[in-house]
N, C-alpha and C. Protein backbone atom coordinates (compact mmCIF):
# COMPACT_ATOMS: atom_id res chain seq x y z
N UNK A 1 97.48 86.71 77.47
CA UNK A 1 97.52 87.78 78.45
C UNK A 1 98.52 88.84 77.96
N UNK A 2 98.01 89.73 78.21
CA UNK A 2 99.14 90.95 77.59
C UNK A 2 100.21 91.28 78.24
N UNK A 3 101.56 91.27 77.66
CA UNK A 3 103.05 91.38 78.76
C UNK A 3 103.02 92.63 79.70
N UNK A 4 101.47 93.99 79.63
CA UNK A 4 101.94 94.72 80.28
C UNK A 4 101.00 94.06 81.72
N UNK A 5 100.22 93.33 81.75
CA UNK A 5 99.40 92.13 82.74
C UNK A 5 100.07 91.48 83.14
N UNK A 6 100.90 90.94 82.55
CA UNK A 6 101.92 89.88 82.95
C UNK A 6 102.76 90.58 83.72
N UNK A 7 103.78 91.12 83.62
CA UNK A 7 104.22 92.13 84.25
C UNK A 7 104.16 92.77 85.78
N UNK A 8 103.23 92.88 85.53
CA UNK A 8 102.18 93.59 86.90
C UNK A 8 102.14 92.29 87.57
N UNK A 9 101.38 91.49 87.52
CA UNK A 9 100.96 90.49 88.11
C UNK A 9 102.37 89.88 89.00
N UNK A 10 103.48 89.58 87.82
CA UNK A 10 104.63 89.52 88.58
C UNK A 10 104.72 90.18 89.72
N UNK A 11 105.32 91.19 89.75
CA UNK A 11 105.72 92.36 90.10
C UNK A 11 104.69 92.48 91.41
N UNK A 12 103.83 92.33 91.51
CA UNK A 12 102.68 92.22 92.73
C UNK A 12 103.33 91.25 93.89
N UNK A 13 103.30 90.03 92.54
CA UNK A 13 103.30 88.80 93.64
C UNK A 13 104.33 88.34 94.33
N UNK A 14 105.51 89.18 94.02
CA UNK A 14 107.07 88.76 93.97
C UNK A 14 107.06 89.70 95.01
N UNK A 15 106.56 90.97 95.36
CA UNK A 15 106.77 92.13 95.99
C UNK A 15 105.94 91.73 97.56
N UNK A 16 104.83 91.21 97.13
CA UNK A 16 103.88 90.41 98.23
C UNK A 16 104.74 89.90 99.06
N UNK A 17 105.30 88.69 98.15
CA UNK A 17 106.13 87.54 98.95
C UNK A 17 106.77 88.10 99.65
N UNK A 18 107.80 88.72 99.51
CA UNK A 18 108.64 89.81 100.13
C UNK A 18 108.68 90.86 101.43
N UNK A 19 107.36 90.90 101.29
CA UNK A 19 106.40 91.65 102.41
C UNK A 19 107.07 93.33 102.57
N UNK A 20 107.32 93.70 100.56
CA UNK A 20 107.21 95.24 100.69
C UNK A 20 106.27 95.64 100.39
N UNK A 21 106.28 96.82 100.71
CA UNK A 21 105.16 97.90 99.92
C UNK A 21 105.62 98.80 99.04
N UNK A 22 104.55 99.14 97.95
CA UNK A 22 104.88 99.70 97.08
C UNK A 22 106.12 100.62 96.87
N UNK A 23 105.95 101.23 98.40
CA UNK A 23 106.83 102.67 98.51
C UNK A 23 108.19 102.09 98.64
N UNK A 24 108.36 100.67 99.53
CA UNK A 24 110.25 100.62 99.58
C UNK A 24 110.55 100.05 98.44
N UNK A 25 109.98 98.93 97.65
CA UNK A 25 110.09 98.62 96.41
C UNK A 25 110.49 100.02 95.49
N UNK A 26 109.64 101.11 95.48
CA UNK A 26 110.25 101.89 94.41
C UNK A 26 111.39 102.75 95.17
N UNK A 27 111.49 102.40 96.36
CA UNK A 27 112.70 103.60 97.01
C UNK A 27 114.12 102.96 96.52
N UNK A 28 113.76 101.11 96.50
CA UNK A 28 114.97 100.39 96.34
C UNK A 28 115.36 100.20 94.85
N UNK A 29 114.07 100.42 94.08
CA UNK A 29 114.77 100.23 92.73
C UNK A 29 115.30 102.27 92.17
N UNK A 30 114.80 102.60 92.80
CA UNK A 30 115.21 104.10 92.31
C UNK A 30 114.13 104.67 91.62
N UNK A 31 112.29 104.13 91.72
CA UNK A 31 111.63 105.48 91.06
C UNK A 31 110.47 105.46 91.51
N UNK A 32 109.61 106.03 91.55
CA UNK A 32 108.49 106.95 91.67
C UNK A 32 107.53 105.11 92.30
N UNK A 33 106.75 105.55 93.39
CA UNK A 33 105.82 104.98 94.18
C UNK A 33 104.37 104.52 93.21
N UNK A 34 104.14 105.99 92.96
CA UNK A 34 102.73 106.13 91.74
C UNK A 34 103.35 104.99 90.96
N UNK A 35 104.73 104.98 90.28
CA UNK A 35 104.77 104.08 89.00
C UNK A 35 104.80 102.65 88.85
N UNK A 36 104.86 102.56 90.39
CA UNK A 36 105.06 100.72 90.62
C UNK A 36 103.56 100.48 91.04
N UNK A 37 102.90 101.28 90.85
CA UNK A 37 101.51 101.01 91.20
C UNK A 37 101.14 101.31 89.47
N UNK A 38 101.28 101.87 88.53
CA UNK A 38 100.90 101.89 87.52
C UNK A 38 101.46 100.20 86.83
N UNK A 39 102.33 100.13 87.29
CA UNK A 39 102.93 99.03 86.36
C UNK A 39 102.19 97.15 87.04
N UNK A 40 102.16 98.04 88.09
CA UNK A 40 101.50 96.62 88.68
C UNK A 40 99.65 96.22 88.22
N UNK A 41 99.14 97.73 88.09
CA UNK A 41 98.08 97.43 87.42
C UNK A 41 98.06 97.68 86.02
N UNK A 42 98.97 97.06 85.09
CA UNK A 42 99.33 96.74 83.39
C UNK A 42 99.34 98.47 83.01
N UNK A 43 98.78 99.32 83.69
CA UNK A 43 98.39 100.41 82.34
C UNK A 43 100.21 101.00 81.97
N UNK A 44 101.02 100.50 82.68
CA UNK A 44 102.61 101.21 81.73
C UNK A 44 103.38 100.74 81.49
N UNK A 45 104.01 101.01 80.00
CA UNK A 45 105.12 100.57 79.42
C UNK A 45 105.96 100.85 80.20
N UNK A 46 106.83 99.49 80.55
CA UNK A 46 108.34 99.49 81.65
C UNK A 46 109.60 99.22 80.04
N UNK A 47 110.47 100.30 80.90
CA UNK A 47 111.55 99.90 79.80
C UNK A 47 112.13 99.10 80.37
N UNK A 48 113.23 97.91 80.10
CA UNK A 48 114.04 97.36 80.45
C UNK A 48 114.95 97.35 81.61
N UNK A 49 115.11 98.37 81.35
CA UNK A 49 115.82 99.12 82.51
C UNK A 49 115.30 99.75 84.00
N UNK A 50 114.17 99.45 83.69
CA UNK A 50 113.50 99.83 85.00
C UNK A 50 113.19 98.88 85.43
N UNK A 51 112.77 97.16 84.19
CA UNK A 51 112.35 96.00 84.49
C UNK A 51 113.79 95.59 85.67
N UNK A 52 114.77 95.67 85.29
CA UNK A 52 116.04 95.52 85.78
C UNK A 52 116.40 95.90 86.81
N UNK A 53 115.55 97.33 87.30
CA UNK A 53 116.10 98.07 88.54
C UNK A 53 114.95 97.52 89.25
N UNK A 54 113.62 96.70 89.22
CA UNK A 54 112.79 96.43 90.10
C UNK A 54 113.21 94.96 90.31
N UNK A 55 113.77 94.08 89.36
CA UNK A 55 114.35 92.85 89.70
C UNK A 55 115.27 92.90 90.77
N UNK A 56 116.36 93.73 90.52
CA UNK A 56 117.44 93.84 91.70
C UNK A 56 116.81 93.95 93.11
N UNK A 57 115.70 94.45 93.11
CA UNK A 57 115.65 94.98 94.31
C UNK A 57 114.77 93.99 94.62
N UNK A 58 113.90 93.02 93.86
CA UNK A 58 113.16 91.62 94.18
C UNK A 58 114.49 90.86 94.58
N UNK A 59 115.29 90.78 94.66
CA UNK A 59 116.81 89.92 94.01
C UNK A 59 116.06 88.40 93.78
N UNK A 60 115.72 88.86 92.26
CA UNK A 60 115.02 87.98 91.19
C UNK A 60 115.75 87.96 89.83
N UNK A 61 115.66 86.75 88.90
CA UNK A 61 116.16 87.20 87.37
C UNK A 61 115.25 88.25 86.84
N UNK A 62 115.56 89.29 85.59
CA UNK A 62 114.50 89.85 85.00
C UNK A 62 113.60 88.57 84.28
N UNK A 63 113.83 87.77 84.13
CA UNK A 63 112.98 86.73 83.58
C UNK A 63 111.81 86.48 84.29
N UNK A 64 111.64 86.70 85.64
CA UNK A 64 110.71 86.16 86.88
C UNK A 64 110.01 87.07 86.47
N UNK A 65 109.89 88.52 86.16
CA UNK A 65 108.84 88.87 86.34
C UNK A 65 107.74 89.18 84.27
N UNK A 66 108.63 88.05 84.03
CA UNK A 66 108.02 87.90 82.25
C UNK A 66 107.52 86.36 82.37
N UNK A 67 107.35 85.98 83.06
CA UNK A 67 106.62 84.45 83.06
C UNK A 67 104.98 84.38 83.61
N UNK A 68 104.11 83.95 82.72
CA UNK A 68 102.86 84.14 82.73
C UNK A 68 102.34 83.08 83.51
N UNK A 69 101.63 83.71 84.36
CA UNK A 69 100.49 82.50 85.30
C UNK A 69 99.77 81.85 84.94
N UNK A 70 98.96 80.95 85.64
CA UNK A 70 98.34 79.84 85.69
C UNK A 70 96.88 80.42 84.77
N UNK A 71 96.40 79.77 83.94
CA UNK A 71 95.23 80.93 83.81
C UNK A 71 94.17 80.56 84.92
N UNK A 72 94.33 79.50 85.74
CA UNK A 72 93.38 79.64 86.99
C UNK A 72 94.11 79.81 88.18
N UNK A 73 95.10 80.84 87.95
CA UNK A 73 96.19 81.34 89.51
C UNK A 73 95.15 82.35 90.14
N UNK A 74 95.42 82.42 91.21
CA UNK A 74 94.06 83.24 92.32
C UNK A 74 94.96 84.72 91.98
N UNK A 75 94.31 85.62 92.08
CA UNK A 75 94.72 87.40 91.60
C UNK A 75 95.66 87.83 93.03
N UNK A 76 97.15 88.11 92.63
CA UNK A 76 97.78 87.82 93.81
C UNK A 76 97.18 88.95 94.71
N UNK A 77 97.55 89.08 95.99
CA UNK A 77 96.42 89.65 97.58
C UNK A 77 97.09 91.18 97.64
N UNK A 78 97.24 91.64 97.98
CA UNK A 78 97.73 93.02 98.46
C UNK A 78 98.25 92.34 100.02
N UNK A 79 99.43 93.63 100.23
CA UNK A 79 99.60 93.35 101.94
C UNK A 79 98.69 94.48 102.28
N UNK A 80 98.28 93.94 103.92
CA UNK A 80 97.87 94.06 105.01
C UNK A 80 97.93 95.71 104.96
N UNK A 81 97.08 97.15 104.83
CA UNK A 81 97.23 98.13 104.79
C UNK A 81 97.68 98.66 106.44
N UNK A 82 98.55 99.56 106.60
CA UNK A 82 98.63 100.59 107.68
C UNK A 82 100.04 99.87 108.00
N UNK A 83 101.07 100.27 108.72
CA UNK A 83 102.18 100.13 109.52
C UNK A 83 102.56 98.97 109.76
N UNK A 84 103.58 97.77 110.02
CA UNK A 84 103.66 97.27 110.89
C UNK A 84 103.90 97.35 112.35
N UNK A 85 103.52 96.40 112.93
CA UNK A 85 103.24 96.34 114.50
C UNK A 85 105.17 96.15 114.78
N UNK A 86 105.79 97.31 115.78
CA UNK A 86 106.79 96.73 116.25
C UNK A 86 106.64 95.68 117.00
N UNK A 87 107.73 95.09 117.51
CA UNK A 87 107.40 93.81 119.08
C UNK A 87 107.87 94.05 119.57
């Protein structure tokens, strides 16, 4: 699998768990919305340093998001589109 797949895939599933969306994920690591959506679907080279500023804000090792899945792991889900519901 290619590390910029790998990557992404992380970065999805770690962000899932978490129950952000794209937009506070990149507000918390410090960049661009579009780019955590590029990186999550493989097409961009992440420098280090950005790998680093999206870990912090998973509060994950940078290692978590360089470890390759199952090759029969299910394609992690997207959250739930539109707002959450206050209570």
């Amino acid at each position: 699998m290619d590390a910029r797949v790998i990557i992404g895939w992380n970065l999805r599933r770690l962000r899932v768990e978490r129950g952000l969306s794209q937009e506070r994920l990149a507000l918390a690591a410090g960049i661009d919305r579009a780019y955590v959506g590029r990186v999550e679907r493989g097409s961009e080279n992440v420098t280090i340093t950005t790998l680093e500023a999206m870990a912090l804000a998973l509060s994950v090792p940078v290692a978590a998001l360089l470890i390759e899945p199952d090759a029969d792991a299910a394609r992690p889900v997207p959250l739930r589109a539109g707002r959450k519901r206050v209570p």
